[in-house]
N, C-alpha and C. Protein backbone atom coordinates (compact mmCIF):
# COMPACT_ATOMS: atom_id res chain seq x y z
N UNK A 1 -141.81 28.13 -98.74
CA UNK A 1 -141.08 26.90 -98.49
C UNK A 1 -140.44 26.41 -99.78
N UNK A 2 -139.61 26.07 -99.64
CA UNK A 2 -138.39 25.31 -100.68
C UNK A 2 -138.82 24.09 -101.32
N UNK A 3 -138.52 24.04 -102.38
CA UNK A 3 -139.16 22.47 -102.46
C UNK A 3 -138.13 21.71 -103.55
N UNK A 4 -137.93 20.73 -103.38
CA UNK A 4 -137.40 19.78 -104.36
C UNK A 4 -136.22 19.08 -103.25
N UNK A 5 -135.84 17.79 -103.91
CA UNK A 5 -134.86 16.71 -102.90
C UNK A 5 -133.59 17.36 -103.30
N UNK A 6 -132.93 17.79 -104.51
CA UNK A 6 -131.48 18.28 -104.10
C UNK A 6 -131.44 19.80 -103.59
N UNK A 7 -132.20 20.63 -103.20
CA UNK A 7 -132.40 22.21 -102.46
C UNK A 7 -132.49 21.42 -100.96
N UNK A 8 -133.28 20.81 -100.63
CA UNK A 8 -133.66 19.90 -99.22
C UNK A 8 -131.80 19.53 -99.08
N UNK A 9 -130.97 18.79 -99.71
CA UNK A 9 -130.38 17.74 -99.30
C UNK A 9 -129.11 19.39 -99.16
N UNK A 10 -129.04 19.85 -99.99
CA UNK A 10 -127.88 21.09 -99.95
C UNK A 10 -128.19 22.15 -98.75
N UNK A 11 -129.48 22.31 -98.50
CA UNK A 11 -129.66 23.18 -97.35
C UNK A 11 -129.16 22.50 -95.79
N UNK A 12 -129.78 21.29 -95.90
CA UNK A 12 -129.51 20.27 -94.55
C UNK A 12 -127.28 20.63 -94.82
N UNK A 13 -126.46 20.36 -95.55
CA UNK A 13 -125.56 20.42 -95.78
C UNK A 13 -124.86 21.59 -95.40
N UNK A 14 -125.40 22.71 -95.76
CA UNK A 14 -125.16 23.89 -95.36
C UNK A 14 -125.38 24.19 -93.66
N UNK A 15 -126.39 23.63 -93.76
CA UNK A 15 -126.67 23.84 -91.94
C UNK A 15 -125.53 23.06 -91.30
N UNK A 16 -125.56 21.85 -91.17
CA UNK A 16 -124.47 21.19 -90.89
C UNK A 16 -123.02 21.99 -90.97
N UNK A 17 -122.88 22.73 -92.42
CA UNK A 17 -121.13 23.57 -91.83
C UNK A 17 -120.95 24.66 -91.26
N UNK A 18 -122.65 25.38 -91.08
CA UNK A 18 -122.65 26.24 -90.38
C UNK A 18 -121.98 25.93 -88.46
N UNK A 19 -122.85 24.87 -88.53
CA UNK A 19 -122.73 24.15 -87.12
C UNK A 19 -121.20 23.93 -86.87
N UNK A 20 -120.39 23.13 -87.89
CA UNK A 20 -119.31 22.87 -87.72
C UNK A 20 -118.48 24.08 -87.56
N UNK A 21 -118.72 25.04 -88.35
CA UNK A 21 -117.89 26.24 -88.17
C UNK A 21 -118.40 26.99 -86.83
N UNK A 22 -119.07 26.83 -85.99
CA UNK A 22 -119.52 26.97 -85.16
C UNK A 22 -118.70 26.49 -83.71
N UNK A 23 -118.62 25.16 -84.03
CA UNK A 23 -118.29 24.46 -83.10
C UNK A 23 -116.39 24.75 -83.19
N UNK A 24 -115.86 24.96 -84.28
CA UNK A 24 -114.58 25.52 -84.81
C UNK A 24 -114.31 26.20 -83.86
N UNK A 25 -114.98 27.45 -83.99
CA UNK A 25 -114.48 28.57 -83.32
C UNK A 25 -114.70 28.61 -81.58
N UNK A 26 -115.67 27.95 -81.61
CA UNK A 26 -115.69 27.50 -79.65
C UNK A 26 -114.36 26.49 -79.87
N UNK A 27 -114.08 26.02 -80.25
CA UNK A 27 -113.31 25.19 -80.18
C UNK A 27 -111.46 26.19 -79.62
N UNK A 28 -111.66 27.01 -81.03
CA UNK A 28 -110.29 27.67 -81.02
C UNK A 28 -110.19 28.64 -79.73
N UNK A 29 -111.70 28.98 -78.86
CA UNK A 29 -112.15 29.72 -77.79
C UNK A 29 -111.30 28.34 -76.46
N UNK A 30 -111.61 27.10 -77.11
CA UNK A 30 -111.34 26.41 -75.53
C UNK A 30 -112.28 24.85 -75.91
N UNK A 31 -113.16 25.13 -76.20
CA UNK A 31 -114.21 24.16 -76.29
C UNK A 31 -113.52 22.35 -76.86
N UNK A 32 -114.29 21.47 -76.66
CA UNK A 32 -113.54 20.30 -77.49
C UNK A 32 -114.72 20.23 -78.61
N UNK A 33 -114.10 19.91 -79.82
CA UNK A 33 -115.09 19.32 -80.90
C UNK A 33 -115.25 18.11 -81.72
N UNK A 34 -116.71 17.73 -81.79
CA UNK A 34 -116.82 16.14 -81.95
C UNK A 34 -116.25 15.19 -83.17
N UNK A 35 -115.57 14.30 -83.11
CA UNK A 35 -114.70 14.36 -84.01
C UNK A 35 -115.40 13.91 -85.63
N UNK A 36 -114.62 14.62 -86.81
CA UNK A 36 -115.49 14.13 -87.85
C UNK A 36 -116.54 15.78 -88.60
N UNK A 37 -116.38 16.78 -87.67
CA UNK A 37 -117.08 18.05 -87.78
C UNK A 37 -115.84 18.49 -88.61
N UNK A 38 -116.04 19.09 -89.54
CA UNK A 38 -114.78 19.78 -89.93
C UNK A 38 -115.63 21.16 -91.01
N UNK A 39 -114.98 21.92 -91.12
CA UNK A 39 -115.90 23.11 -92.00
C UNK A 39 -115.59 23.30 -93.54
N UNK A 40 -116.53 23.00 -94.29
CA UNK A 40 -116.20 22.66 -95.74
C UNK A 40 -116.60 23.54 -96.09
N UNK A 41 -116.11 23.90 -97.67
CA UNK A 41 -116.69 25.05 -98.92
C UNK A 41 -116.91 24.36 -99.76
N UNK A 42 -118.55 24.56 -100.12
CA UNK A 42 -119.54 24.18 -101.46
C UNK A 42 -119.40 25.65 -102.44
N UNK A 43 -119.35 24.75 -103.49
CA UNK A 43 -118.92 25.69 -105.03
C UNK A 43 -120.41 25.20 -105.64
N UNK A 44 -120.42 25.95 -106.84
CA UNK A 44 -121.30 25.56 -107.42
C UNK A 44 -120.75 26.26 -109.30
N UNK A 45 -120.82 25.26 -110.10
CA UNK A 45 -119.99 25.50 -111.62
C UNK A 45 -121.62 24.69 -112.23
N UNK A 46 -121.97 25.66 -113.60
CA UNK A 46 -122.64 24.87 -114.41
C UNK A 46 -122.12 25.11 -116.00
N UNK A 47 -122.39 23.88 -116.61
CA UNK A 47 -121.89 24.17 -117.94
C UNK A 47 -122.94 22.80 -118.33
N UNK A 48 -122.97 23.31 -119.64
CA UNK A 48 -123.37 22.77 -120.49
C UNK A 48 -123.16 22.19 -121.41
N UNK A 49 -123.26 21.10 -122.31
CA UNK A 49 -122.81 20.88 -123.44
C UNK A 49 -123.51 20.76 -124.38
N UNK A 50 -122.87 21.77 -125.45
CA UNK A 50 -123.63 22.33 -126.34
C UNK A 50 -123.67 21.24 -127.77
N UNK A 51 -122.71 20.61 -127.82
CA UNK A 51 -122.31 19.42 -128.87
C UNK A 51 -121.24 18.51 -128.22
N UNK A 52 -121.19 17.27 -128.96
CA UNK A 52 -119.80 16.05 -128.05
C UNK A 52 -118.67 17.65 -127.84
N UNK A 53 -118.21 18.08 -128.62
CA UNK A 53 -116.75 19.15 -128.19
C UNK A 53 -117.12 19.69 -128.14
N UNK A 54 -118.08 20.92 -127.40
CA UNK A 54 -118.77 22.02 -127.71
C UNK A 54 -119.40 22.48 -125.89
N UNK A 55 -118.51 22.98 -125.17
CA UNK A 55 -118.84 23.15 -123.68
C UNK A 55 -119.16 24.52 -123.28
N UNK A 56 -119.98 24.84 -123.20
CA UNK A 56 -120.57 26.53 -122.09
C UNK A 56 -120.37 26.43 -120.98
N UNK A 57 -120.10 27.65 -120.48
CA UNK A 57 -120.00 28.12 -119.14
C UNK A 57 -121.21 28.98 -119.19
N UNK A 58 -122.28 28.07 -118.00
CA UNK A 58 -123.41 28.91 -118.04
C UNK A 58 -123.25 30.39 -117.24
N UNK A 59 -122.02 30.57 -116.67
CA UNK A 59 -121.82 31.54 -115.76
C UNK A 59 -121.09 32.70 -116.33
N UNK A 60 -120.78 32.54 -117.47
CA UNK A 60 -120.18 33.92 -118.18
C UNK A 60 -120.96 33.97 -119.54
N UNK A 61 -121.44 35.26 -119.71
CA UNK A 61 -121.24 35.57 -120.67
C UNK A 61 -121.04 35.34 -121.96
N UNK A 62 -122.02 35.26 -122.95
CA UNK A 62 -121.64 34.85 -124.35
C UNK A 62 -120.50 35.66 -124.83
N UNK A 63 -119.73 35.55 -125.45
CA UNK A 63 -118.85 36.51 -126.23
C UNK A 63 -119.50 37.16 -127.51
N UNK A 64 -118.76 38.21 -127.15
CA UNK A 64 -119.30 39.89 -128.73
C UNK A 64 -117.84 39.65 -129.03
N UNK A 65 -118.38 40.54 -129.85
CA UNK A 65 -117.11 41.46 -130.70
C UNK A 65 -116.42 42.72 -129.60
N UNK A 66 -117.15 43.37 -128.62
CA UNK A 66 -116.67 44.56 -128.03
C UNK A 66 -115.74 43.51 -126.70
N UNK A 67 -116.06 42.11 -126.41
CA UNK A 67 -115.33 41.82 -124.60
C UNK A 67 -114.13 40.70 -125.70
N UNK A 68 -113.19 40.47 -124.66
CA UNK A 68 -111.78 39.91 -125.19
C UNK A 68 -112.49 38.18 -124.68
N UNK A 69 -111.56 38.18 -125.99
CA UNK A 69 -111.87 36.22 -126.11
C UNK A 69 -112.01 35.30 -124.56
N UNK A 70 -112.72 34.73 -124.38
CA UNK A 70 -112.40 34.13 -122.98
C UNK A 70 -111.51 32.81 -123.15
N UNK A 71 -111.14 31.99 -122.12
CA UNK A 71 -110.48 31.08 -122.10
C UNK A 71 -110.85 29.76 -122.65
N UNK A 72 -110.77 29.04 -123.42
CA UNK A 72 -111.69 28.04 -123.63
C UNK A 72 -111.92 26.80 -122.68
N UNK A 73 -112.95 26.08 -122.58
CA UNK A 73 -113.55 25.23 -121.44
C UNK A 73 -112.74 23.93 -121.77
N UNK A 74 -111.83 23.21 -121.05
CA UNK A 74 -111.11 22.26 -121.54
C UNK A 74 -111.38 20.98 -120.22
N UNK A 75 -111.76 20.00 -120.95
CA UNK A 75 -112.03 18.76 -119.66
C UNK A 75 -110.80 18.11 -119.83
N UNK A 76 -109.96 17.66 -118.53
CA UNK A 76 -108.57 17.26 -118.09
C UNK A 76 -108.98 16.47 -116.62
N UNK A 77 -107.83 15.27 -116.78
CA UNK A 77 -108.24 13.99 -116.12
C UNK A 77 -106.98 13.95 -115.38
N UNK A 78 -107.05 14.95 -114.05
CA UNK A 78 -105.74 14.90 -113.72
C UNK A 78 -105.48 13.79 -112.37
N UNK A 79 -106.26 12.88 -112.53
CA UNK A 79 -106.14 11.63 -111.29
C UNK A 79 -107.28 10.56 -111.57
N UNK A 80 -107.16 10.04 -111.05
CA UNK A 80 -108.18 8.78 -110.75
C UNK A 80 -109.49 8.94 -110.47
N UNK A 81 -109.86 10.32 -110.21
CA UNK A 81 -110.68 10.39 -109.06
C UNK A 81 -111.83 11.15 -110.06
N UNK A 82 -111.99 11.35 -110.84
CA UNK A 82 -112.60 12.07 -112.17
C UNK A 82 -111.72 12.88 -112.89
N UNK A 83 -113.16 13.69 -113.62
CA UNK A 83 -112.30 14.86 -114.36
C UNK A 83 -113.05 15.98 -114.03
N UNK A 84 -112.07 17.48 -114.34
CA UNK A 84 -112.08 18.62 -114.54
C UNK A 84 -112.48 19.10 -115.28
N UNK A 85 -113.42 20.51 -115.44
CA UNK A 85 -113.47 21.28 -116.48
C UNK A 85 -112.40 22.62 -116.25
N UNK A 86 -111.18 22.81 -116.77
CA UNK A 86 -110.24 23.76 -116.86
C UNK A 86 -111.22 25.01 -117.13
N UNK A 87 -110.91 26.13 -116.65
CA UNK A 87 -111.30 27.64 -116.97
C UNK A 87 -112.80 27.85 -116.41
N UNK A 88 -113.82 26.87 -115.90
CA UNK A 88 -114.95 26.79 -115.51
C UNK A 88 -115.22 27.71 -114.15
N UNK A 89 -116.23 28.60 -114.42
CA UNK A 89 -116.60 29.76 -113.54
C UNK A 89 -116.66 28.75 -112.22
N UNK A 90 -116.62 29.16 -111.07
CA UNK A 90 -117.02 28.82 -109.97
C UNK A 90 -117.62 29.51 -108.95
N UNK A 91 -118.80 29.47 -108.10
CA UNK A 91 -119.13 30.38 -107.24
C UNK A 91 -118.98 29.90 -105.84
N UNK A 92 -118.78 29.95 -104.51
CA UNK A 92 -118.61 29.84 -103.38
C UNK A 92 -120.34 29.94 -103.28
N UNK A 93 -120.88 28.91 -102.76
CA UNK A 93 -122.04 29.11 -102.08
C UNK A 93 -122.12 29.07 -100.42
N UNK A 94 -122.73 30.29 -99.75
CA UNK A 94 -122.61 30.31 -98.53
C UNK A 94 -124.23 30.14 -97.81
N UNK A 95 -124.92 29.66 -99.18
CA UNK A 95 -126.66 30.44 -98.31
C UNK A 95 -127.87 29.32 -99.72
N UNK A 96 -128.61 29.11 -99.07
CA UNK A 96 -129.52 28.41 -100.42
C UNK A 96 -130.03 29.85 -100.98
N UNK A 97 -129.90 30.66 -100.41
CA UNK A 97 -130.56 32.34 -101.13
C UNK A 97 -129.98 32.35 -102.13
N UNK A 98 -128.34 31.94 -101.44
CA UNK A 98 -127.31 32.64 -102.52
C UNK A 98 -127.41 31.61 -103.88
N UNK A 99 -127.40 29.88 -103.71
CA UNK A 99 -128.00 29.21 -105.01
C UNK A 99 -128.87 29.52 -105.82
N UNK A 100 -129.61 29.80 -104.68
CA UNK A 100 -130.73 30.20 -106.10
C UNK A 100 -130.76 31.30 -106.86
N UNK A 101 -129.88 32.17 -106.13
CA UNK A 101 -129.99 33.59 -106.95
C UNK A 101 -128.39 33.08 -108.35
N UNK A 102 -127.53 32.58 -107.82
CA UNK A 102 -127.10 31.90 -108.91
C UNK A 102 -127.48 30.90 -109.95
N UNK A 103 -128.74 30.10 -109.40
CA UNK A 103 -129.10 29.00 -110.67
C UNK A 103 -130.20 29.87 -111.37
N UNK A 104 -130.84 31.19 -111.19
CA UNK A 104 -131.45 32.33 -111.76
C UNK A 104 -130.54 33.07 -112.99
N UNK A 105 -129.16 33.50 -112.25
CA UNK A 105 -128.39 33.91 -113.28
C UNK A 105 -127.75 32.91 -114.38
N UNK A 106 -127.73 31.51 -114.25
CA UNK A 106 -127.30 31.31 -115.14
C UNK A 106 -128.46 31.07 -116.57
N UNK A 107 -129.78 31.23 -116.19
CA UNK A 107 -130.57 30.84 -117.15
C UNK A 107 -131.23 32.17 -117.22
């Protein structure tokens, strides 16, 4: 069994778009669907900050000398609504399996 309140609150979430995507496709079959169901995609990005200017992407890779420079992590405020981290890995989560086997890889 799973344990902790944000794994609990993301799994219930997941179930829920399973359902919705569910109800989608009966839908596109004929079916009516209740309004307010709609089928969303959860990402999941971690970074860190290593100093005030100083940002990791826990999802790639330190850089060597043998792999080509990566992009640098740049925070940009392109609305009202927060901000961005530019160049920040992202993963599509489809499964709490699949979280956790990503919050494994990044540490």
């Amino acid at each position: 069994e799973r344990c902790g309140f944000l794994a609990a609150i993301i799994e219930e979430l997941l179930i829920r778009n399973r359902e919705a995507t569910r109800l989608q496709q009966e839908q596109e079959e004929g079916a009516t669907r209740p309004p307010g169901m709609q089928r969303q995609a959860f990402t999941l990005s971690m970074l860190e900050i290593v100093e005030e200017d100083v940002l990791r992407d826990l999802f790639r890779p330190n850089n060597d000398q043998f792999s080509e420079p990566l992009e640098p992590l740049k925070i940009r405020h392109p609305d009202q609504k927060g901000a961005i981290v530019q160049n920040l890995t992202e993963y599509e989560i489809e499964s709490i399996d699949r979280l956790e086997e990503l919050i494994l890889k990044a540490f």
